[in-house]
Protein backbone atom coordinates (compact mmCIF):
# COMPACT_ATOMS: atom_id res chain seq x y z
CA UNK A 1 143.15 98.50 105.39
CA UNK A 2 140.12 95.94 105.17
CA UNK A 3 141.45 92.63 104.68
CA UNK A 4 140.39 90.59 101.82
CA UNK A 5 138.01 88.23 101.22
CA UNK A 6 138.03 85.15 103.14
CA UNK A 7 138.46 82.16 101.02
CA UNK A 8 137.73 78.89 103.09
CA UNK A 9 140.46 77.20 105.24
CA UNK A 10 140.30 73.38 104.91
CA UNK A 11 140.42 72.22 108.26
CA UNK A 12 140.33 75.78 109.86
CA UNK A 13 136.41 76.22 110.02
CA UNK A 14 136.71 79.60 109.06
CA UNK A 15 133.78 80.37 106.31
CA UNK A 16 134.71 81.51 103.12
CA UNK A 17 133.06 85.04 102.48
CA UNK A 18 130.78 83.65 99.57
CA UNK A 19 129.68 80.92 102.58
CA UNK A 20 128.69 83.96 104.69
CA UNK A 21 127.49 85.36 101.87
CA UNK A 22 125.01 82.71 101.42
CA UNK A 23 124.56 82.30 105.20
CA UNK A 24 122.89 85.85 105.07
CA UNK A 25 120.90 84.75 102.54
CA UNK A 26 119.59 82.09 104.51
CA UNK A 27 118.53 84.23 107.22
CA UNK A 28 117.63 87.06 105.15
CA UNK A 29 115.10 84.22 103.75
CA UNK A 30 113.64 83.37 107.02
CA UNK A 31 113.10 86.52 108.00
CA UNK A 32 110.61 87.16 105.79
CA UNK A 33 112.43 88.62 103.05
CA UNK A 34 111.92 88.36 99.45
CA UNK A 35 115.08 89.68 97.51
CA UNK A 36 118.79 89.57 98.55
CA UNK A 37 121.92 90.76 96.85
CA UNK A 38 125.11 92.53 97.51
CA UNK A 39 126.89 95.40 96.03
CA UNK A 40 129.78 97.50 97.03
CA UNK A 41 130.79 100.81 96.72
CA UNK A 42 133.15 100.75 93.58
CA UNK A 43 130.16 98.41 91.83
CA UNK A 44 127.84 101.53 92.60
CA UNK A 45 129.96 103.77 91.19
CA UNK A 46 130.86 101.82 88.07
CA UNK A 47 127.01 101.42 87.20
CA UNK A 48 126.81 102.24 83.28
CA UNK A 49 124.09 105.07 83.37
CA UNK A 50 126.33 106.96 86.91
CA UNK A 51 123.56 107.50 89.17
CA UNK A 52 125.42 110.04 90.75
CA UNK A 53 125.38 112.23 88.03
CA UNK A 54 121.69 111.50 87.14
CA UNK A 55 121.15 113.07 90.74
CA UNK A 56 122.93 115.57 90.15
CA UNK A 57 121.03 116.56 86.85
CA UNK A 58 117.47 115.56 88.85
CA UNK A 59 118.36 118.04 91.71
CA UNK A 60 119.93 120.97 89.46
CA UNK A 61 116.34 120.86 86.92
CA UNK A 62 114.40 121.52 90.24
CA UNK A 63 112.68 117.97 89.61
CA UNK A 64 112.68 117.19 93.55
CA UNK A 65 109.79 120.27 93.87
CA UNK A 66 109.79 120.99 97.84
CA UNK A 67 111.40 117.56 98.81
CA UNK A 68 114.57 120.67 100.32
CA UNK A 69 116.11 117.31 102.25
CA UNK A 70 117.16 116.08 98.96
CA UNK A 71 119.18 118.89 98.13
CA UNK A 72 120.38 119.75 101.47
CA UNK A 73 122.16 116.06 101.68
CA UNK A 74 122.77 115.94 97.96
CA UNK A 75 126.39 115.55 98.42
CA UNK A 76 126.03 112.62 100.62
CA UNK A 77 123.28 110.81 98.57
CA UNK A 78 125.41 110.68 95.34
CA UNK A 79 127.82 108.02 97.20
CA UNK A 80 127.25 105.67 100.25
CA UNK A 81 130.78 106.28 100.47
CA UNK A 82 129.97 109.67 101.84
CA UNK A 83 127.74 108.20 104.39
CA UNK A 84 129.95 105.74 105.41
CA UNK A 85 133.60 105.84 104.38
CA UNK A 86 134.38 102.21 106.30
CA UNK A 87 131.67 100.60 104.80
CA UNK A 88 132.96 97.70 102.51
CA UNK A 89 129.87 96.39 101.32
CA UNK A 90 126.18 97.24 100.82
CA UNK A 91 123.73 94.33 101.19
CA UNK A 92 120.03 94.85 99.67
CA UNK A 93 117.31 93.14 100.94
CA UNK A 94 113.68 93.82 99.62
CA UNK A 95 110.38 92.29 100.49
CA UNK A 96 106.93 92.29 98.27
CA UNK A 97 104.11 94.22 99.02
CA UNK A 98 102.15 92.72 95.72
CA UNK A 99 98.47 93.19 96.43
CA UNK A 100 95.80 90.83 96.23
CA UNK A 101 93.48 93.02 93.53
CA UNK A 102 94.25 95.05 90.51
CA UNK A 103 94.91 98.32 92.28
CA UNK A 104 93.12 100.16 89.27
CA UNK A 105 90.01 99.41 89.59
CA UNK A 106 89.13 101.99 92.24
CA UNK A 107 89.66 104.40 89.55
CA UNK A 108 86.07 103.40 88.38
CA UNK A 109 84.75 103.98 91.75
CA UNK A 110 85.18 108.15 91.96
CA UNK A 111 82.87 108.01 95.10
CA UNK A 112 85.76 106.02 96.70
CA UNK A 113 89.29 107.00 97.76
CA UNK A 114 92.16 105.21 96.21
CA UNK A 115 94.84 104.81 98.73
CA UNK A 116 98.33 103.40 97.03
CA UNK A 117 98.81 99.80 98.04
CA UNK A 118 102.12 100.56 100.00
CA UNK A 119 99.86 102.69 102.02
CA UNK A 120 97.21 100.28 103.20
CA UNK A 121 98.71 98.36 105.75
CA UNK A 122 100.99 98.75 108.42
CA UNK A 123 104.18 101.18 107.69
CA UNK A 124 106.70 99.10 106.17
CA UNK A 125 109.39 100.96 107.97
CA UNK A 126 108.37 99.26 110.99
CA UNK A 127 108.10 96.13 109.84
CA UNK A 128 111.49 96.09 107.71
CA UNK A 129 113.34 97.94 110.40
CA UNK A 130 113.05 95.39 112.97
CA UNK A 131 113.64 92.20 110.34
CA UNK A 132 117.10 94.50 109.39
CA UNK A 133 118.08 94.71 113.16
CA UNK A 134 117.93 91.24 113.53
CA UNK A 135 119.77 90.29 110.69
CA UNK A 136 122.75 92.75 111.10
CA UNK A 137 123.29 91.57 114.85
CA UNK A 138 123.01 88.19 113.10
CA UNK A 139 126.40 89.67 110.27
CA UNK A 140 128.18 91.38 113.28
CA UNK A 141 128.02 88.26 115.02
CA UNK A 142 129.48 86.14 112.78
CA UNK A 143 131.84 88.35 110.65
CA UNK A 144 133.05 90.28 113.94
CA UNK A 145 132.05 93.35 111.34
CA UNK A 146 130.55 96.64 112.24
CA UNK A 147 126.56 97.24 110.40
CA UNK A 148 124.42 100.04 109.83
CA UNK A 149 120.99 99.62 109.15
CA UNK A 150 118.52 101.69 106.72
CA UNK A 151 114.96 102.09 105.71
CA UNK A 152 114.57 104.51 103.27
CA UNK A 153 115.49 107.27 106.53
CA UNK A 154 118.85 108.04 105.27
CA UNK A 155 120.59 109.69 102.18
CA UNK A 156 120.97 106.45 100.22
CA UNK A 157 119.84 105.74 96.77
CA UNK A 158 118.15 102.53 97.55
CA UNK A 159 116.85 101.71 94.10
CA UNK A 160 119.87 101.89 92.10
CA UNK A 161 121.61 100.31 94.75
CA UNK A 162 119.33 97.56 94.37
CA UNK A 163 119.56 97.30 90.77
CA UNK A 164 123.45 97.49 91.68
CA UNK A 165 123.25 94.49 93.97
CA UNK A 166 121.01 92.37 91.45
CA UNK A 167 117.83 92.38 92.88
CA UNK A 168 116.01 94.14 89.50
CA UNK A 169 116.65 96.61 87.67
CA UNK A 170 115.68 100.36 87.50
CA UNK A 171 112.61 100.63 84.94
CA UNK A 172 111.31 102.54 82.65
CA UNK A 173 109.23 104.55 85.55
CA UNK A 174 112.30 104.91 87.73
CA UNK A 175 111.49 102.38 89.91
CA UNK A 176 112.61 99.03 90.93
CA UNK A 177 111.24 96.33 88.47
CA UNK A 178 111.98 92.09 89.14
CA UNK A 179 111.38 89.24 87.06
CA UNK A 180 109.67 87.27 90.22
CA UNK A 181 108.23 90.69 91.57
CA UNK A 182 107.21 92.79 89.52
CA UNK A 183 107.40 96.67 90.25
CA UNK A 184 106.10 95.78 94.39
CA UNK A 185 109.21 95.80 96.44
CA UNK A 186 110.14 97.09 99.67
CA UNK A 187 113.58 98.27 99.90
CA UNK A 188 116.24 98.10 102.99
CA UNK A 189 119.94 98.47 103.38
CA UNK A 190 122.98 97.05 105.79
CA UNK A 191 126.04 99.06 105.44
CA UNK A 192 128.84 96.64 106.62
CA UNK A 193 133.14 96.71 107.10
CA UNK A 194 132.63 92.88 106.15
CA UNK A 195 134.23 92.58 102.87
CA UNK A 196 131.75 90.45 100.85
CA UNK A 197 130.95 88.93 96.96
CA UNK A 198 129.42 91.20 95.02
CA UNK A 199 125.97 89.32 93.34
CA UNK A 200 125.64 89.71 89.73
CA UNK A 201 123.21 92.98 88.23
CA UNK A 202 120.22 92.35 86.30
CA UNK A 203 120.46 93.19 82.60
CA UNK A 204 117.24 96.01 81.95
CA UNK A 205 114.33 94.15 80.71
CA UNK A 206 111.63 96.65 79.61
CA UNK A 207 112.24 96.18 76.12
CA UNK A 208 109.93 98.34 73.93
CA UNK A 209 107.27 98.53 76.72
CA UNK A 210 106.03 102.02 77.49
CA UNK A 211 102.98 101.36 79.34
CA UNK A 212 104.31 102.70 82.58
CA UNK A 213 104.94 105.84 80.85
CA UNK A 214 101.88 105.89 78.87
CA UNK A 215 99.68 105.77 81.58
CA UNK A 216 100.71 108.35 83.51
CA UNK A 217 97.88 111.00 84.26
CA UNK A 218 99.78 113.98 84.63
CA UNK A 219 102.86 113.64 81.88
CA UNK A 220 105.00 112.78 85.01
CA UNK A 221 108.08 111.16 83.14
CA UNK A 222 109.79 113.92 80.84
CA UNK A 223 111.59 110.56 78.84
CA UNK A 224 112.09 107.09 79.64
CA UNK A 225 114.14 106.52 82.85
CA UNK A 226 113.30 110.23 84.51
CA UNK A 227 110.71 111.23 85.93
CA UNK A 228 109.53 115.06 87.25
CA UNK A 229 108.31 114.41 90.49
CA UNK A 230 106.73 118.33 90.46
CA UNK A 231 104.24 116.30 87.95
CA UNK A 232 103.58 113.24 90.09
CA UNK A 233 100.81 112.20 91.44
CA UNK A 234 102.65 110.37 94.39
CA UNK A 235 104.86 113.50 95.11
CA UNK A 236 101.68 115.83 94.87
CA UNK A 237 99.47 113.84 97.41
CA UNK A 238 101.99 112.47 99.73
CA UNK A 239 105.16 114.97 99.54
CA UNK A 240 103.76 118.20 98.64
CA UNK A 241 102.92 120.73 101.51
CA UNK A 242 101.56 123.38 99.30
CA UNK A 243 98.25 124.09 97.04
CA UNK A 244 98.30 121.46 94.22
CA UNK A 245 98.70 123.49 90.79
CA UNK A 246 95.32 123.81 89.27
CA UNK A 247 95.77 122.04 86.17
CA UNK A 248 96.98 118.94 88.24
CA UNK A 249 93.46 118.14 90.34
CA UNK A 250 91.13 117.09 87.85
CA UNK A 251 94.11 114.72 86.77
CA UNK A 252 94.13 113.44 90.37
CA UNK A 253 90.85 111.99 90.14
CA UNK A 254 89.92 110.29 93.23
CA UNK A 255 93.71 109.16 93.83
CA UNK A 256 93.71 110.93 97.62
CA UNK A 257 96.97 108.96 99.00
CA UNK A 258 99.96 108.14 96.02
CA UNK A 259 99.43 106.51 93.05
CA UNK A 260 100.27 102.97 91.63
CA UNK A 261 99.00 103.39 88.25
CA UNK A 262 102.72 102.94 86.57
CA UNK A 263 103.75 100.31 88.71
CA UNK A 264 100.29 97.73 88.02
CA UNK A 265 100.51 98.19 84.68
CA UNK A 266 103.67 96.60 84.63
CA UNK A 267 103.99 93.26 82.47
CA UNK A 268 106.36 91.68 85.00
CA UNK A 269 103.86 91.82 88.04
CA UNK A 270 101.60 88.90 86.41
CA UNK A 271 104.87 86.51 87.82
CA UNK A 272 104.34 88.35 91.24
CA UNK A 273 102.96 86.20 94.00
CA UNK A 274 100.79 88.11 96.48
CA UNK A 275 102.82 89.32 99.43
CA UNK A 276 103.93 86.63 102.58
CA UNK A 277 103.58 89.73 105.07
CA UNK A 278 99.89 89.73 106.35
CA UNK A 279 100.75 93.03 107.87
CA UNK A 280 101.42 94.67 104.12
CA UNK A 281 97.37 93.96 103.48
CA UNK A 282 94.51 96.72 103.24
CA UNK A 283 92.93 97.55 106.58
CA UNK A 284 89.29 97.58 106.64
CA UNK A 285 90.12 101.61 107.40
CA UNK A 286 92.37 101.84 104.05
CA UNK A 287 90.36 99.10 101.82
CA UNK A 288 88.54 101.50 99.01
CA UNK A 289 87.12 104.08 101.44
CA UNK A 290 83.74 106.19 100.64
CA UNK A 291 84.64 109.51 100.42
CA UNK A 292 81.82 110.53 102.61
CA UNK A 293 83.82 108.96 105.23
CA UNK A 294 86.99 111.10 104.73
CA UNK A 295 85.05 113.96 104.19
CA UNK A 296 83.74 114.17 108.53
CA UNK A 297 87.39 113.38 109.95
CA UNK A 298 88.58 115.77 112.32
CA UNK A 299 92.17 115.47 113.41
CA UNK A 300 91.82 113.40 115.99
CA UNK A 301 89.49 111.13 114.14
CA UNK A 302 92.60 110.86 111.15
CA UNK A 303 95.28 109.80 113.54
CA UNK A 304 93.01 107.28 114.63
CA UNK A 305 91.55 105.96 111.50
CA UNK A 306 95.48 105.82 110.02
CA UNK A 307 97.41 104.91 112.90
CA UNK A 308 100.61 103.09 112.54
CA UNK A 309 99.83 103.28 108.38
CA UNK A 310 102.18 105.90 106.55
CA UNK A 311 99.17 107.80 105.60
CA UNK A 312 99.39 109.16 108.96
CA UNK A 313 102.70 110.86 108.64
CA UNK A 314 101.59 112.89 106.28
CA UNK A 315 99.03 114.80 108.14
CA UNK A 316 95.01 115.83 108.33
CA UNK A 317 95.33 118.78 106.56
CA UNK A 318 97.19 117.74 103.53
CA UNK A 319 95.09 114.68 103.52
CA UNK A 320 91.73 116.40 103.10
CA UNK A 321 93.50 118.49 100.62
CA UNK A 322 93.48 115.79 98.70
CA UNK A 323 90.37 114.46 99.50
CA UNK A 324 88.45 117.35 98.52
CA UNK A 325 90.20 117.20 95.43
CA UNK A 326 88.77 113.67 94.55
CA UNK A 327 85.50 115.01 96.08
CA UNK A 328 85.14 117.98 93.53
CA UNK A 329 86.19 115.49 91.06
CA UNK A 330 82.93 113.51 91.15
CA UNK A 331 81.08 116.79 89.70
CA UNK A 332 78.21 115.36 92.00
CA UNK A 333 76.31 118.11 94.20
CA UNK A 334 75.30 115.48 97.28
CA UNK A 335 78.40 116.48 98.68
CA UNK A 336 77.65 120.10 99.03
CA UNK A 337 76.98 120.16 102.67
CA UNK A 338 79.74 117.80 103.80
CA UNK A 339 82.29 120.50 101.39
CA UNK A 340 80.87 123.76 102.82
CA UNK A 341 81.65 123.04 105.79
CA UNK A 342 85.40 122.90 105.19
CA UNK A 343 84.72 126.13 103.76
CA UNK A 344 85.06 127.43 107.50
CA UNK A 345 88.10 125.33 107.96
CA UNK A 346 91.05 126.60 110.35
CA UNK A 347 93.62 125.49 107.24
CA UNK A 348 94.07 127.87 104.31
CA UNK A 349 94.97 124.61 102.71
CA UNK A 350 92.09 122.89 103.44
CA UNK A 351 89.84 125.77 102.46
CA UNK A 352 91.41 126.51 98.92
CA UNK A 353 90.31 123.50 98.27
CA UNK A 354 87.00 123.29 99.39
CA UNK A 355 86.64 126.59 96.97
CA UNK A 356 87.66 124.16 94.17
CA UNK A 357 85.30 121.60 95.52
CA UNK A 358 82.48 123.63 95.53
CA UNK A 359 83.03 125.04 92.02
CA UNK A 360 83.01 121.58 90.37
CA UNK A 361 80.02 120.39 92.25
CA UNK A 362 77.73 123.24 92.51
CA UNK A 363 75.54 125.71 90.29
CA UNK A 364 76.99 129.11 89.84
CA UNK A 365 74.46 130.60 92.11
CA UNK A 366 75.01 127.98 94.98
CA UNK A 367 79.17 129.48 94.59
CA UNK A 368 78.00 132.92 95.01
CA UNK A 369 75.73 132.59 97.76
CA UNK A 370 78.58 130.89 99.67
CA UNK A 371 81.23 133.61 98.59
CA UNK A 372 79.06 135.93 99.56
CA UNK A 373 79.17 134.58 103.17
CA UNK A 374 82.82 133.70 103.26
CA UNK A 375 84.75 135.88 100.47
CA UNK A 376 84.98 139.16 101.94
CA UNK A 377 86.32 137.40 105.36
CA UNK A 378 88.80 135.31 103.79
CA UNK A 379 92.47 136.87 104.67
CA UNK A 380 94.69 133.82 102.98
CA UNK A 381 95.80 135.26 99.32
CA UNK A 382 95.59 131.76 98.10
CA UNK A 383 92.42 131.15 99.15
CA UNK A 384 91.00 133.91 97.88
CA UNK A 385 92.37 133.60 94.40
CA UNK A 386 90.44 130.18 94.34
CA UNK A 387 87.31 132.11 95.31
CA UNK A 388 88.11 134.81 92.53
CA UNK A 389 88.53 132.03 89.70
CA UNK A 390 85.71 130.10 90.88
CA UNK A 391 83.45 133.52 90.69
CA UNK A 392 84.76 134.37 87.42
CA UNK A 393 82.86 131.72 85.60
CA UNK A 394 79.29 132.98 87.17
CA UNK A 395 77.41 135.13 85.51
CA UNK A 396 75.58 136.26 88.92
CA UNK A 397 76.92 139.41 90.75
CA UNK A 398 79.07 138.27 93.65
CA UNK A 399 81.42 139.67 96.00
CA UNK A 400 84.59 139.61 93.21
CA UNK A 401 82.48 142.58 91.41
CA UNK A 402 82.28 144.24 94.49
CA UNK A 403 86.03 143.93 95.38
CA UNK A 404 86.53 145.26 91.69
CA UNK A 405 83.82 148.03 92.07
């Protein structure tokens, strides 16, 4: 068994554990990081709303859409516990990524791409991973404890661990919400044997405030405190493998990578200070891109343009999914050379949605000359339903009468 907490030896020099406590804090501090607290096990577990079971009623309404890793360690996630059965305590640490503009105003710019702010700079699982290393060799050193370290790569539920450990508290969107920074954190996790003070939790302060829930585009949040991530933008751009659901796109608008809308409309960001790490910043590759300029990227040109950003992990193809979506969002027909030629693309996902591109920007006769190139050699199913309800608005014979004739 773990022995108890060390309570300070007069004459000994033996730290209490609240002095190593606040030693870690210290460091945690100087390494750049914004939010500490610790938490244990038994404190997750007592939380009043039971994230476990919340889980557990997320997973078994299907609300995780294609994100299979969620249910496949399900069991695991519901309890740190299960990760780690030694581990004593949980220490939190989280570090702002607050931006330097209201995030929203791209929306006014549909010629533009809005990237999410997390997105812009350089991944934060670099960064935090290497300021966590450091500060658990730091722990092991002085407690004699064994750590684990984890950035958001492991089956942990780092935001209600958070909340658990007193950094915030979960709002209203689902997400992490502090009085000194707002809804912009980055989360990370030490698992230790070190048997340490538990902080105090952070009563819920969202009040009456809805505006994270009514700004939503898509109805992502089913009631306050759940959301449906099959609805969310975030999930649909950055998760999703598959064709976004029709009635989704024009909701999009010209969000191509996440979306921040709930989280800047947050009251408590006006009390957050722009974030220490220059590395978190936009990129002049990620800061408000034309469209035009997403539109010509080949693969190679993508992994360039995004390197060591998370947009990159998430692949060309699904990227100009999305673009194209924001593209046929614009309703302007300058674009129809740039999207015909992704007509001819080598991805059935990418060439769905050039079909839905080219419906919102072009005449009806400009969609049946090109179907009448393309249409009858298109093999994907997919695809070709997007050419068949894209052809069944025109009034001029095209190749969907002939397939019917």
């Amino acid at each position: 068994m773990p022995a108890p907490p060390q309570k300070a030896n007069a004459g000994s020099g033996t730290p209490s554990s609240q002095e190593v406590a606040d030693q870690i804090a210290q460091w945690a501090a100087e390494l750049g990081f914004d939010s500490f607290g610790v938490t244990t096990p038994d404190r997750f577990r007592a939380m009043p709303y039971d994230p476990a079971n919340a889980l557990d009623r997320y997973i078994a309404q299907g609300r995780h859409g294609d994100m299979n890793w969620m249910e496949a360690h399900h069991e695991r996630r519901r309890d740190p516990s299960a990760l780690w059965p030694d581990a004593q305590s949980i220490l939190m640490l989280a570090a702002s990524y607050a931006p330097d503009e209201d995030p929203l105003e791209i929306l006014d710019k549909p010629d533009h791409a809005a990237l999410s702010v997390y997105a812009r700079g350089k991944d934060y699982h670099d960064i935090l991973k290497g300021r966590l290393k450091q500060l658990a060799q730091r722990i092991a050193g002085t407690t004699g404890s064994d750590v684990k370290v984890f950035v958001d790569t492991a089956p942990l539920m780092e935001k209600p661990l958070a909340a658990a450990a007193g950094i915030g508290w979960q709002g209203k969107h689902t997400n992490l919400v502090s009085t000194s920074h707002g809804s912009w954190l980055f989360l990370g996790a030490i698992l230790t044997t070190a048997q340490l003070p538990a902080s105090l939790q952070h009563a819920d302060r969202c009040g009456s405030c809805t505006r994270c829930l009514d700004i939503c585009p898509t109805q992502a949040f089913p009631r306050p405190y759940e959301l449906d991530a099959r609805r969310c933008i975030a999930y649909l751009t950055i998760e999703y493998k598959g064709h976004i659901p029709r009635e989704l796109r024009e909701p999009i608008g010209n969000r191509v990578f996440g979306c921040d809308d709930c989280l800047a409309v947050c009251p408590w960001n006006k009390f957050a200070a722009i974030a220490r790490e220059a590395r978190f910043a936009a990129r002049t590759e990620t800061a408000i891109p034309p469209l035009t300029d997403l539109l010509t990227l080949d693969d190679a040109a993508f992994r360039l343009r995004f390197a060591g950003t998370p947009i990159k992990r998430t692949g060309r193809d699904r990227f100009m999914r999305n673009v194209l979506i924001a593209t046929g969002n614009t309703r302007d027909p300058s674009y129809l050379p740039i999207v015909s030629v992704h007509l001819q693309s080598q991805s059935p996902l990418v060439r769905a949605m050039a079909v839905w591109a080219l419906d919102k920007i072009a005449s009806s006769e400009d969609v049946a000359t090109h179907a009448a190139l393309h249409y009858s050699h298109e093999t994907d199913v997919d695809v070709r339903a997007e050419w068949q309800h894209a052809l069944s608005k025109s009034d001029v014979p095209n190749a969907r009468d002939e397939e019917q004739g």
